[in-house]
Protein backbone atom coordinates (compact mmCIF):
# COMPACT_ATOMS: atom_id res chain seq x y z
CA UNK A 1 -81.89 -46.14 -16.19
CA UNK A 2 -80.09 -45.27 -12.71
CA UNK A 3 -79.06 -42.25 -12.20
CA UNK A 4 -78.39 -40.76 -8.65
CA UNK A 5 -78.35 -36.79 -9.15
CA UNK A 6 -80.72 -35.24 -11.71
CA UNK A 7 -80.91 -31.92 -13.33
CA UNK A 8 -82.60 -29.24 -15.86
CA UNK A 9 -82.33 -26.17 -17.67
CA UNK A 10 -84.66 -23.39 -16.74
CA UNK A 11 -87.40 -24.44 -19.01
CA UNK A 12 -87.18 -28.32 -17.97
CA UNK A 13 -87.30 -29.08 -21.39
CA UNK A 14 -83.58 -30.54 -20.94
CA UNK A 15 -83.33 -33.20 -17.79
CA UNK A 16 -79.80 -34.85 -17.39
CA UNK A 17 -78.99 -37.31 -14.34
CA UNK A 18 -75.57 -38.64 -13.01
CA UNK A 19 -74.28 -41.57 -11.19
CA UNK A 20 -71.27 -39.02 -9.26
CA UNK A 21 -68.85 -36.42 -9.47
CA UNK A 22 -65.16 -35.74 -9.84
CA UNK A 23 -63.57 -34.59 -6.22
CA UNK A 24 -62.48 -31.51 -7.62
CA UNK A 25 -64.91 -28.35 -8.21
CA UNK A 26 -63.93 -24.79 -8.61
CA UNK A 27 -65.38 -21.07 -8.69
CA UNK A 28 -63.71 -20.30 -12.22
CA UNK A 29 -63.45 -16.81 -12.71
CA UNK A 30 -62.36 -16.20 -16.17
CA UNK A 31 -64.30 -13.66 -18.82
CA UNK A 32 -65.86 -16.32 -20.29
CA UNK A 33 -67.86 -18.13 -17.88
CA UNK A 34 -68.41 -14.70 -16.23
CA UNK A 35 -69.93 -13.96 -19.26
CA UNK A 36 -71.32 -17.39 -19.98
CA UNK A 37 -73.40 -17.84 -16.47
CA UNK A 38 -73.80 -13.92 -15.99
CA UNK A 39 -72.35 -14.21 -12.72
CA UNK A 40 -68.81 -13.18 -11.17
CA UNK A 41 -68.18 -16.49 -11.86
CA UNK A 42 -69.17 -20.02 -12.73
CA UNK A 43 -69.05 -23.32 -10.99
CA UNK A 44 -68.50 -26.58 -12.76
CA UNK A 45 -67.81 -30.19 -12.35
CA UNK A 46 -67.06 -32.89 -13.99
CA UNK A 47 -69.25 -35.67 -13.99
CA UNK A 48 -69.43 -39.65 -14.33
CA UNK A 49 -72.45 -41.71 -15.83
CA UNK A 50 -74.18 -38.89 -17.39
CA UNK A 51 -77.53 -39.59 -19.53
CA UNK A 52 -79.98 -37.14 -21.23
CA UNK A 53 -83.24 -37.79 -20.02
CA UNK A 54 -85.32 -35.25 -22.12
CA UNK A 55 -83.93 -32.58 -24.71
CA UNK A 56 -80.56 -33.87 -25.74
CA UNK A 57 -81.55 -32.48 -29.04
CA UNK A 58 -82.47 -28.80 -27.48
CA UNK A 59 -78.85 -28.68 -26.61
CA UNK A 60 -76.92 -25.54 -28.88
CA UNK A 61 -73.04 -25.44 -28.42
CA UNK A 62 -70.78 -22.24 -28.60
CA UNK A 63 -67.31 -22.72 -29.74
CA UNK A 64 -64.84 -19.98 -28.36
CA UNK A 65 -62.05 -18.94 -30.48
CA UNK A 66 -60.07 -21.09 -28.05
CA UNK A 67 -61.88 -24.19 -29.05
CA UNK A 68 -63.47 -24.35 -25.63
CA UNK A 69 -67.45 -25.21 -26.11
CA UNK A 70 -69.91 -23.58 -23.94
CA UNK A 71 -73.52 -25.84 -24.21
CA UNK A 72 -76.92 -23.99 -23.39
CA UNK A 73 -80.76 -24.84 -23.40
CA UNK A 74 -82.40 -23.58 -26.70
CA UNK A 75 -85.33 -22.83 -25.32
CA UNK A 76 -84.28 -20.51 -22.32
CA UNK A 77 -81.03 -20.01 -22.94
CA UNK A 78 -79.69 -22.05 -19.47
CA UNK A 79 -75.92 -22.38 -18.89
CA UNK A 80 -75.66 -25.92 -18.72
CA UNK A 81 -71.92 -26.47 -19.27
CA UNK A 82 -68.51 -26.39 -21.05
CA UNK A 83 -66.44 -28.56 -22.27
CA UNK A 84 -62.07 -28.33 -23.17
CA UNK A 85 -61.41 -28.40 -26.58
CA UNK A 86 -62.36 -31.91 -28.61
CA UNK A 87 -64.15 -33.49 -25.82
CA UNK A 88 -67.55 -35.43 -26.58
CA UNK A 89 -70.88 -34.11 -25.14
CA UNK A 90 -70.74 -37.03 -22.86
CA UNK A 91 -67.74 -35.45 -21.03
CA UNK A 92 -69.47 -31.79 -20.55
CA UNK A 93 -68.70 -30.47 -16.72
CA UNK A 94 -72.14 -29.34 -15.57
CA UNK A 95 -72.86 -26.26 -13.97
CA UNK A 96 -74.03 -26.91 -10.54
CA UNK A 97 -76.62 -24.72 -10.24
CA UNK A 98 -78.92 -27.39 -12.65
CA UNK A 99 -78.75 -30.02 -10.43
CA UNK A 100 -82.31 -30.20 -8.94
CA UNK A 101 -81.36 -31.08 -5.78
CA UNK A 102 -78.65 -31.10 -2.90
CA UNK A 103 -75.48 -32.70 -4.45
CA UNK A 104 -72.40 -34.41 -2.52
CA UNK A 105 -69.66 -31.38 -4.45
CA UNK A 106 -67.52 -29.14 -2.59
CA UNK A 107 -66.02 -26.15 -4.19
CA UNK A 108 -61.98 -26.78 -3.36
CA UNK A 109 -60.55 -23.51 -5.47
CA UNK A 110 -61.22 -20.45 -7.45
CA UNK A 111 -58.99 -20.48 -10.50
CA UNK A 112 -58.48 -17.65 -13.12
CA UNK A 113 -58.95 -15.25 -10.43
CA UNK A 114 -56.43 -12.92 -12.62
CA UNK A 115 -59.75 -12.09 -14.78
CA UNK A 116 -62.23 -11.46 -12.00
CA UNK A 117 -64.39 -9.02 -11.81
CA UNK A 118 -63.56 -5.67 -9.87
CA UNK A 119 -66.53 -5.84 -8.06
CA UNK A 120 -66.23 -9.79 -7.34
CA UNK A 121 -65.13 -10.79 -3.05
CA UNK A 122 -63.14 -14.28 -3.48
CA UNK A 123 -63.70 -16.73 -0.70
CA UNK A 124 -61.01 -16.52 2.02
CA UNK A 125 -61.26 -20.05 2.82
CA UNK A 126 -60.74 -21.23 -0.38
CA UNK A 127 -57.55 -21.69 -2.45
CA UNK A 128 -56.49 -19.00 -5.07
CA UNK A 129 -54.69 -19.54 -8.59
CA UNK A 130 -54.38 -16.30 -10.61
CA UNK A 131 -54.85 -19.07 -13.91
CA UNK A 132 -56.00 -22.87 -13.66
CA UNK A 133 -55.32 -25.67 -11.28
């Protein structure tokens, strides 16, 4: 098994590692992955030669009412990632924040930014799309 980038939930019950990453990365600030990471917005990228390493069967899965599936640790609840409606596990975007260590991804957008948060600053040197990319 050779994975370059590993990760975790909070717990470490579920580990995950990754050969690399798609180019493209964005601050998405729709309701739900505000809601979903409990942040003013949530980071995700897609990812190539994922394997589950511990807790693949810890995994729960929450399907919005616009198919979308939102997939979260168990055990402590961790954001782990979402996925467009009738993809397989094995093409979840992770959230960046479980990788356990420094990865090569740089955020290139902020989409949905028509649902942000009143309260939430965007980045001025990033691009802006009131929906998706």
């Amino acid at each position: 098994m050779n994975v370059k980038y590993k990760g975790s939930c909070l717990c470490g019950g579920v580990t995950f590692g990754v050969d690399g990453f798609n180019e493209q990365a964005a601050n998405c600030h729709c309701t739900m992955c505000r809601k979903f990471h409990g942040a003013s917005f949530g980071t995700l990228v897609g990812v190539s030669g994922l394997k589950w390493l511990s807790g693949k069967e810890s995994l729960k899965h929450f399907t919005a009412s616009n198919g979308t599936v939102r997939t979260f640790c168990n055990e402590c609840g961790s954001s782990l990632g979402f996925r467009v409606k009738g993809a397989s596990i094995e093409e979840i975007e992770l959230a960046i924040s479980t990788f356990d260590e420094c990865i090569p991804v740089k955020i290139n957008a902020q989409i949905y930014t028509n649902y942000k948060a009143s309260w939430s600053q965007l980045q001025n040197d990033l691009p802006v799309f009131g929906e998706g990319k």
